[in-house]
N, C-alpha and C. Protein backbone atom coordinates (compact mmCIF):
# COMPACT_ATOMS: atom_id res chain seq x y z
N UNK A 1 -15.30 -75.65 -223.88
CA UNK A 1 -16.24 -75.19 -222.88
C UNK A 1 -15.47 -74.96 -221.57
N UNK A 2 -15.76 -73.41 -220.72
CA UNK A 2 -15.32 -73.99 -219.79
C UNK A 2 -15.19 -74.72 -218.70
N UNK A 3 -15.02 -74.41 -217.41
CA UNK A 3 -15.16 -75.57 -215.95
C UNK A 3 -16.43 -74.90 -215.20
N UNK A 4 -16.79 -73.69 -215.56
CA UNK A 4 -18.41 -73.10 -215.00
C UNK A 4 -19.15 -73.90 -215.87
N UNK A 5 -19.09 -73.57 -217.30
CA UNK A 5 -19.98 -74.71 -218.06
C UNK A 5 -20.56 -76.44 -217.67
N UNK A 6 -18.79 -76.30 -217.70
CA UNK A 6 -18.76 -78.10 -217.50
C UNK A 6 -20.29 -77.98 -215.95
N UNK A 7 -19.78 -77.75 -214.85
CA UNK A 7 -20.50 -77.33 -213.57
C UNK A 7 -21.95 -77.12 -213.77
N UNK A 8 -22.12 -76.07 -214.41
CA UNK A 8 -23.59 -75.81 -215.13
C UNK A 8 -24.45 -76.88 -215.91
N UNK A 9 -23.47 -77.73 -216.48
CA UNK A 9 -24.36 -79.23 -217.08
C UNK A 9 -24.35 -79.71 -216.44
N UNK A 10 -23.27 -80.25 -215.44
CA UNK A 10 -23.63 -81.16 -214.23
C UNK A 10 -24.33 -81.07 -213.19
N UNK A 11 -24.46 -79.90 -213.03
CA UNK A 11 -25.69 -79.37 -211.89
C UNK A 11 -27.11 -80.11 -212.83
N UNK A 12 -27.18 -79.32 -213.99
CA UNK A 12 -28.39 -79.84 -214.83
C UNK A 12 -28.84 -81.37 -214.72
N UNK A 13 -27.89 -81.91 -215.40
CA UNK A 13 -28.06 -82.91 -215.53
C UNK A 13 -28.23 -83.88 -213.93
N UNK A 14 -27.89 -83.34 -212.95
CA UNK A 14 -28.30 -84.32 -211.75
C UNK A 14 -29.46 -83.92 -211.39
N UNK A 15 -29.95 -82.17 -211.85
CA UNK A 15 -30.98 -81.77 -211.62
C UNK A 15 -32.42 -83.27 -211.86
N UNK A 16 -32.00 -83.50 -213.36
CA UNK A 16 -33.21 -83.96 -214.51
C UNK A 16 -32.70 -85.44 -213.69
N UNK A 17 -31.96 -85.54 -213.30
CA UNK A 17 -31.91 -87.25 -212.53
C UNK A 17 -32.73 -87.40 -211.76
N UNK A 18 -32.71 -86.37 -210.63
CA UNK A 18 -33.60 -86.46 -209.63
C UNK A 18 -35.02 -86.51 -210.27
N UNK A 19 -35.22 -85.79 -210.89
CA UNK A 19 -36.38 -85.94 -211.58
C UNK A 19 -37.16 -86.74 -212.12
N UNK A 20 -36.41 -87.44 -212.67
CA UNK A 20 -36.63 -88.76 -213.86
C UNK A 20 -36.59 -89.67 -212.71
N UNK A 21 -36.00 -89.62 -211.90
CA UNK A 21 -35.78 -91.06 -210.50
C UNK A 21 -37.52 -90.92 -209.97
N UNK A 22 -37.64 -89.89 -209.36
CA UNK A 22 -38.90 -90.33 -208.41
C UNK A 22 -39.96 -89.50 -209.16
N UNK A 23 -40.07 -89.64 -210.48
CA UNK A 23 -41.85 -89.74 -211.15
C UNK A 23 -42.47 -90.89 -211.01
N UNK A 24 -43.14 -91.17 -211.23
CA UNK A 24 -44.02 -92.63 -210.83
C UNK A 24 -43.89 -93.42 -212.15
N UNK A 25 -43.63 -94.76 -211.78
CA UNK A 25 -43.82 -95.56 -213.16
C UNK A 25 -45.25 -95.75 -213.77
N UNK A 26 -45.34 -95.15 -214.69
CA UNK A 26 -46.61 -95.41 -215.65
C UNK A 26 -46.87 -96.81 -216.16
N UNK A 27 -45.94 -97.03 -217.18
CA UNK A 27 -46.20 -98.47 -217.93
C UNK A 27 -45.23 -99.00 -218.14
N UNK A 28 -45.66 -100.15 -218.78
CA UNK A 28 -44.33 -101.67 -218.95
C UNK A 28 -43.21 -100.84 -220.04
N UNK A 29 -43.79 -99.81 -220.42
CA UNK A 29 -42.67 -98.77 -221.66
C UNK A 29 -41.45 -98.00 -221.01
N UNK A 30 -41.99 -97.87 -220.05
CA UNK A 30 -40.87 -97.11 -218.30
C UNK A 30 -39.00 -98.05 -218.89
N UNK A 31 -38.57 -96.94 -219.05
CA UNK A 31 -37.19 -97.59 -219.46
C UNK A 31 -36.81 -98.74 -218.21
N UNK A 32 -37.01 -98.40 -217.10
CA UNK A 32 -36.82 -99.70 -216.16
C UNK A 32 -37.52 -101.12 -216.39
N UNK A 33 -38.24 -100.61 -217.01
CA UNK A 33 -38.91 -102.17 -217.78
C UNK A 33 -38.76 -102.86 -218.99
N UNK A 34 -37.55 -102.40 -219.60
CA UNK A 34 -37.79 -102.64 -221.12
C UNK A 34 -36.66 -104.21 -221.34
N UNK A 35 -35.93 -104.22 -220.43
CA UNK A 35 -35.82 -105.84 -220.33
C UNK A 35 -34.84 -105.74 -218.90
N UNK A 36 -34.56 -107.43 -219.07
CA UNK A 36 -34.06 -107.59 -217.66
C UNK A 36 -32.84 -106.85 -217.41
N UNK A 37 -32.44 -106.26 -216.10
CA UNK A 37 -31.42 -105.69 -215.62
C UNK A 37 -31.05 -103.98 -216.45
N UNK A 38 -31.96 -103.65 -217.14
CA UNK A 38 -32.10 -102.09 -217.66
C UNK A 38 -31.97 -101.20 -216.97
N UNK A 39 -32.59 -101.39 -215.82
CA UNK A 39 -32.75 -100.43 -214.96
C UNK A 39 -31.05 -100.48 -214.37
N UNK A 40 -30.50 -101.52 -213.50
CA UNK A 40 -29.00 -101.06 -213.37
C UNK A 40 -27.85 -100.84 -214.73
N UNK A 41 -28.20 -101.40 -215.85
CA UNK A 41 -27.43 -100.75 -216.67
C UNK A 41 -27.84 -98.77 -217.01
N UNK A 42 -29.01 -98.69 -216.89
CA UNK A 42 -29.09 -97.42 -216.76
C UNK A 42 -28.35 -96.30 -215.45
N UNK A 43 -28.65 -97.07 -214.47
CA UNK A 43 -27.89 -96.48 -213.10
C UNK A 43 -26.06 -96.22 -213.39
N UNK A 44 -25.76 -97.87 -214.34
CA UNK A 44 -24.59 -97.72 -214.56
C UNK A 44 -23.83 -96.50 -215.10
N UNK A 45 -24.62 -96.21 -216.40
CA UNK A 45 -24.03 -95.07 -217.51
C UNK A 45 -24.64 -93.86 -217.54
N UNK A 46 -25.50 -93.68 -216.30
CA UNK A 46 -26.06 -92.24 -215.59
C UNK A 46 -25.05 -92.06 -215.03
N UNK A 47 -24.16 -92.94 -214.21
CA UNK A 47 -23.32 -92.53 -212.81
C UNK A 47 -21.79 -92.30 -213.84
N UNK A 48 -21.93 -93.19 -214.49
CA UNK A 48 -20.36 -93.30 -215.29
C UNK A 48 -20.01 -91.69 -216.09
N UNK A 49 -21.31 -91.18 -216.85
CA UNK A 49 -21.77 -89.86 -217.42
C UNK A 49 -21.81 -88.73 -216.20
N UNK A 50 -21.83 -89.08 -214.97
CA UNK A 50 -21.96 -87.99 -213.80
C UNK A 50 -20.23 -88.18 -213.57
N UNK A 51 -19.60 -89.35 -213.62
CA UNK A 51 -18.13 -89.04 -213.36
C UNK A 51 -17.56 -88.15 -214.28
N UNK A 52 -17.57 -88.76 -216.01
CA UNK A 52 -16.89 -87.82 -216.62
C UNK A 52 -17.54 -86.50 -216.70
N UNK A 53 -18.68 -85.75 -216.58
CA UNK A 53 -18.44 -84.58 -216.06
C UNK A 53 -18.23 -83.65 -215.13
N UNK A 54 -18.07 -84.33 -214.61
CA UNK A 54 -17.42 -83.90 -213.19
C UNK A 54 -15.98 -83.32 -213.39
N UNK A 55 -15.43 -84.51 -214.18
CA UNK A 55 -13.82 -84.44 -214.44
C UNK A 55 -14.04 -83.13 -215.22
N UNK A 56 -14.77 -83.32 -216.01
CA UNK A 56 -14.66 -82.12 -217.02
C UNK A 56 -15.30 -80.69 -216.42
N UNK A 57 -15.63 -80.82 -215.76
CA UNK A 57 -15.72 -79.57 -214.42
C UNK A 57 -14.62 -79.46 -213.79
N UNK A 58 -13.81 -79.90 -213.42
CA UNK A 58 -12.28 -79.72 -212.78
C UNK A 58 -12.26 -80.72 -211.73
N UNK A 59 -13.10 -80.97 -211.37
CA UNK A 59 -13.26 -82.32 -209.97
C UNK A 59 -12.19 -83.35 -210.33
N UNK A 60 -11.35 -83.07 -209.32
CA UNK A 60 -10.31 -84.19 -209.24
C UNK A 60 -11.06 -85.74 -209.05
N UNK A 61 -10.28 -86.54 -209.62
CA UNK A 61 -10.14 -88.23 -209.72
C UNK A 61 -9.60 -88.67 -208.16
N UNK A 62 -10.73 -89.08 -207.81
CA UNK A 62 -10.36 -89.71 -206.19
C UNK A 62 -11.64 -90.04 -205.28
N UNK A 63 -11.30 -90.52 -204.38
CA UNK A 63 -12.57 -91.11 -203.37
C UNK A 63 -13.40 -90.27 -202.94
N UNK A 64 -13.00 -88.82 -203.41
CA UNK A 64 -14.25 -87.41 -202.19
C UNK A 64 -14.64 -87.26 -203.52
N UNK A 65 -14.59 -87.22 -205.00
CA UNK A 65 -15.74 -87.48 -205.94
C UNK A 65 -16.58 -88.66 -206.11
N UNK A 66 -15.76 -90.03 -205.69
CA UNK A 66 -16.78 -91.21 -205.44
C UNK A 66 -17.91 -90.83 -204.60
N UNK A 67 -17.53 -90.60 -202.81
CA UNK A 67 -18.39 -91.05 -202.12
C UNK A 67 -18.96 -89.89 -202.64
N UNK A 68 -18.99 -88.69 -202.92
CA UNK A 68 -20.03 -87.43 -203.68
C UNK A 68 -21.20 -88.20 -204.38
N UNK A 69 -20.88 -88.69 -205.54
CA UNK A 69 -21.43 -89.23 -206.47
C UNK A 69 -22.21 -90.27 -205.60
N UNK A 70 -21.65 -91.33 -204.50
CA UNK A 70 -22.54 -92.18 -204.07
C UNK A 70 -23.21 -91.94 -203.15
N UNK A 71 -23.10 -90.33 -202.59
CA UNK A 71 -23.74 -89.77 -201.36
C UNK A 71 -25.16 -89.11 -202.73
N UNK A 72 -24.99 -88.45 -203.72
CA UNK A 72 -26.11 -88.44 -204.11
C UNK A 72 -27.30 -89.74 -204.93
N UNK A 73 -26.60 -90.61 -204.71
CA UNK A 73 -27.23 -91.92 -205.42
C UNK A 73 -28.18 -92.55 -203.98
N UNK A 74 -27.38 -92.05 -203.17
CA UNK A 74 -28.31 -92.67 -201.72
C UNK A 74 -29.41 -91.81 -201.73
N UNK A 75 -29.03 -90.40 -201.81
CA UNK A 75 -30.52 -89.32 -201.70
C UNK A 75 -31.69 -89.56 -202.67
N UNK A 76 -30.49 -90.74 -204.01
CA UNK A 76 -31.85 -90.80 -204.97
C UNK A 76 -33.09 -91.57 -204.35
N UNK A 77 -32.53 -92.59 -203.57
CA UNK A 77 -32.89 -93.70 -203.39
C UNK A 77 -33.72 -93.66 -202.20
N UNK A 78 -32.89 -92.57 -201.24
CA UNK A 78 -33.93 -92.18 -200.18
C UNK A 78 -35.03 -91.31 -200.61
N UNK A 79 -35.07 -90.20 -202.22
CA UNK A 79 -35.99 -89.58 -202.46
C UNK A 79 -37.40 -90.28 -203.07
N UNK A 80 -36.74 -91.67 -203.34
CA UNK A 80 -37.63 -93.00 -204.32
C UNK A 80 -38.61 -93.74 -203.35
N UNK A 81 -37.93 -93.75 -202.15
CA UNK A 81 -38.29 -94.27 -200.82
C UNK A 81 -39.88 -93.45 -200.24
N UNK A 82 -39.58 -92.47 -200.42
CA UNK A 82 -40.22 -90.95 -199.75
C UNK A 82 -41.15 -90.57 -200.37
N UNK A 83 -40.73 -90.75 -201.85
CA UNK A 83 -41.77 -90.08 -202.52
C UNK A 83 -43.25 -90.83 -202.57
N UNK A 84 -44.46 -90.22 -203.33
CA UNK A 84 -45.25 -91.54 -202.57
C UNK A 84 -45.66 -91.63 -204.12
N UNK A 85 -45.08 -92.25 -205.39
CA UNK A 85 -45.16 -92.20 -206.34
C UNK A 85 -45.20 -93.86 -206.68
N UNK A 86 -44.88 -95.07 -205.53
CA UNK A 86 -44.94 -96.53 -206.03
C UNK A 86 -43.60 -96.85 -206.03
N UNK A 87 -42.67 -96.17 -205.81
CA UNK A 87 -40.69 -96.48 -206.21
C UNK A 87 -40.61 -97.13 -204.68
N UNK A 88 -39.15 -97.77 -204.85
CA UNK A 88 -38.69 -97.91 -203.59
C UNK A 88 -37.17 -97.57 -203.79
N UNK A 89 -36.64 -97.70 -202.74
CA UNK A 89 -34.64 -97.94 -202.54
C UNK A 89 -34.75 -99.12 -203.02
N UNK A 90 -33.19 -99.06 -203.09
CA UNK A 90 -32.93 -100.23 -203.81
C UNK A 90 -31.20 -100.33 -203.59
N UNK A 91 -30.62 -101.51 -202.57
CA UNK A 91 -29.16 -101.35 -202.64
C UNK A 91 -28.32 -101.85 -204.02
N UNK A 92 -29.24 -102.40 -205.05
CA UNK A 92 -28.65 -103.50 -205.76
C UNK A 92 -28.81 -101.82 -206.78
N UNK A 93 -29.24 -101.20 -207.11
CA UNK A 93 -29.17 -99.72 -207.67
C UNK A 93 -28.02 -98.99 -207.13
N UNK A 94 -27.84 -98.68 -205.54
CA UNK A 94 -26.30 -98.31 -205.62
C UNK A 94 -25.70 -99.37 -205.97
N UNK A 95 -25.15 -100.12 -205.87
CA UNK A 95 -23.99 -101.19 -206.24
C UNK A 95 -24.09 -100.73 -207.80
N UNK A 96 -25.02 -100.61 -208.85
CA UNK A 96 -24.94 -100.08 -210.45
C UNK A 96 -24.47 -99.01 -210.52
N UNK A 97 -24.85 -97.98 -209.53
CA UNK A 97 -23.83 -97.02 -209.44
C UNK A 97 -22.11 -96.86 -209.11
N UNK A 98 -22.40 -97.69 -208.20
CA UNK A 98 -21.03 -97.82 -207.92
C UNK A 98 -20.21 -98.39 -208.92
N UNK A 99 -20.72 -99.43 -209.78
CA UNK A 99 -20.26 -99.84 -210.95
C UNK A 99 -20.05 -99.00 -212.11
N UNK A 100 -20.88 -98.18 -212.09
CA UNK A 100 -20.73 -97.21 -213.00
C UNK A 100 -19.34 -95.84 -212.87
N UNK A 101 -19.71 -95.90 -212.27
CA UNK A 101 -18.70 -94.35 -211.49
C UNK A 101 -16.95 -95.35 -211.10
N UNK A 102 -17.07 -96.95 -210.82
CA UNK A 102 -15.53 -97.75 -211.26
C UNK A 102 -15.29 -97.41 -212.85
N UNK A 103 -15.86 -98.08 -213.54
CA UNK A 103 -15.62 -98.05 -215.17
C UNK A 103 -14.89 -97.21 -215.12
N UNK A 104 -15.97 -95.73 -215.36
CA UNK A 104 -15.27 -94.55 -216.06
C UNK A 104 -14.27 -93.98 -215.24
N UNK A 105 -14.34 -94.22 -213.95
CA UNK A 105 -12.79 -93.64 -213.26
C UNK A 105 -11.73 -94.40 -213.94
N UNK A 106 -11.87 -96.09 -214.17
CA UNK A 106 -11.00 -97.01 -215.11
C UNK A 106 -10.33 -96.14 -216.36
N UNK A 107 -11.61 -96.24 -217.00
CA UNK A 107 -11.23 -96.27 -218.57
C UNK A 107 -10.86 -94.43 -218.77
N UNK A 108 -10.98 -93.67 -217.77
CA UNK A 108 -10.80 -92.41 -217.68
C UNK A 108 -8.97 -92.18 -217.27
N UNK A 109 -9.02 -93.04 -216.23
CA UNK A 109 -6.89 -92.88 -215.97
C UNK A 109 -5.93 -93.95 -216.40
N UNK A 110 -7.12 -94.10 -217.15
CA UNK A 110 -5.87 -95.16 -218.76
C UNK A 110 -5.33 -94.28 -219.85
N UNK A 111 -4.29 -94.25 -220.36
CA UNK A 111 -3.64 -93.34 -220.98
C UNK A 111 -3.88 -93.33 -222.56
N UNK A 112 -4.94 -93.46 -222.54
CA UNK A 112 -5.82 -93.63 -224.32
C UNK A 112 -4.87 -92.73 -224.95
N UNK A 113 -4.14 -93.46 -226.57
CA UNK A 113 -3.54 -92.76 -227.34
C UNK A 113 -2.04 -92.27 -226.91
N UNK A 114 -1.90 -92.20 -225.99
CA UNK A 114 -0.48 -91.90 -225.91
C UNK A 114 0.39 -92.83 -225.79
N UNK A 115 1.31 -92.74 -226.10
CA UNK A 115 2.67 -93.93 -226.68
C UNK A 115 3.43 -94.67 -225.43
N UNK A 116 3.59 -95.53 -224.96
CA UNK A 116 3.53 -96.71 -223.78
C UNK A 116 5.46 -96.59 -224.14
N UNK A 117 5.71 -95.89 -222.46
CA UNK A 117 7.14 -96.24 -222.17
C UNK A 117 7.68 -97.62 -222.34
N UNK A 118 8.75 -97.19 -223.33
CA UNK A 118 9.54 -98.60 -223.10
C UNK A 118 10.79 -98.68 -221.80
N UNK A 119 10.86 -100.20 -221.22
CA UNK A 119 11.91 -100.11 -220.11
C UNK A 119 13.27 -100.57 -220.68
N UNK A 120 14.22 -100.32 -220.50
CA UNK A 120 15.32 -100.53 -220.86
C UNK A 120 15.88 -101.38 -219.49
């Protein structure tokens, strides 16, 4: 695929975030409710899934794709705030983000599969 593609899902996909963030919670079935701490493991592997495509859009690995990523996690939070749907902000939601978007920068500039210099 290429780096317009890659771009084109990631636009999408933050599109349907925003989305899914400030609908109103219906019932105890609301993935934020389905047991304890769901809701930041979800924040986690939303944000970790917004890093690697990013990368895969061409977005360099570094702090102006972090604070990106955590400048739109604040808008979520200010849109959750705003909206008049029952949500609120939540800092302990960025911090899952922020956790999320560490990981995969981690496990993303680890050299999976390739053969480990030896030192002489």
């Amino acid at each position: 695929m290429t780096p317009q593609r890659w771009r084109a899902l990631l636009f999408g996909v933050m599109v349907a975030g925003v989305l899914f963030a400030i609908r109103p919670l219906t019932s105890d079935l609301d993935p934020e409710k389905l047991f304890l701490h769901s809701d930041w493991i979800a924040h986690g592997l939303y944000f970790g899934l917004l890093w690697l495509l990013a990368r895969r859009a061409g977005f360099a690995a570094g702090w102006p794709l972090v604070l990106a990523l955590l400048g739109y996690g604040i808008s979520i939070e200010v849109a959750q705030h705003l909206a008049p749907t029952g949500r609120s902000a939540s800092l302990s939601d960025l911090a899952a983000d922020a956790a999320g978007i560490a990981l995969a920068w981690w496990l993303t500039s680890r050299s999976v599969g390739q053969p480990k210099k030896h030192r002489r």
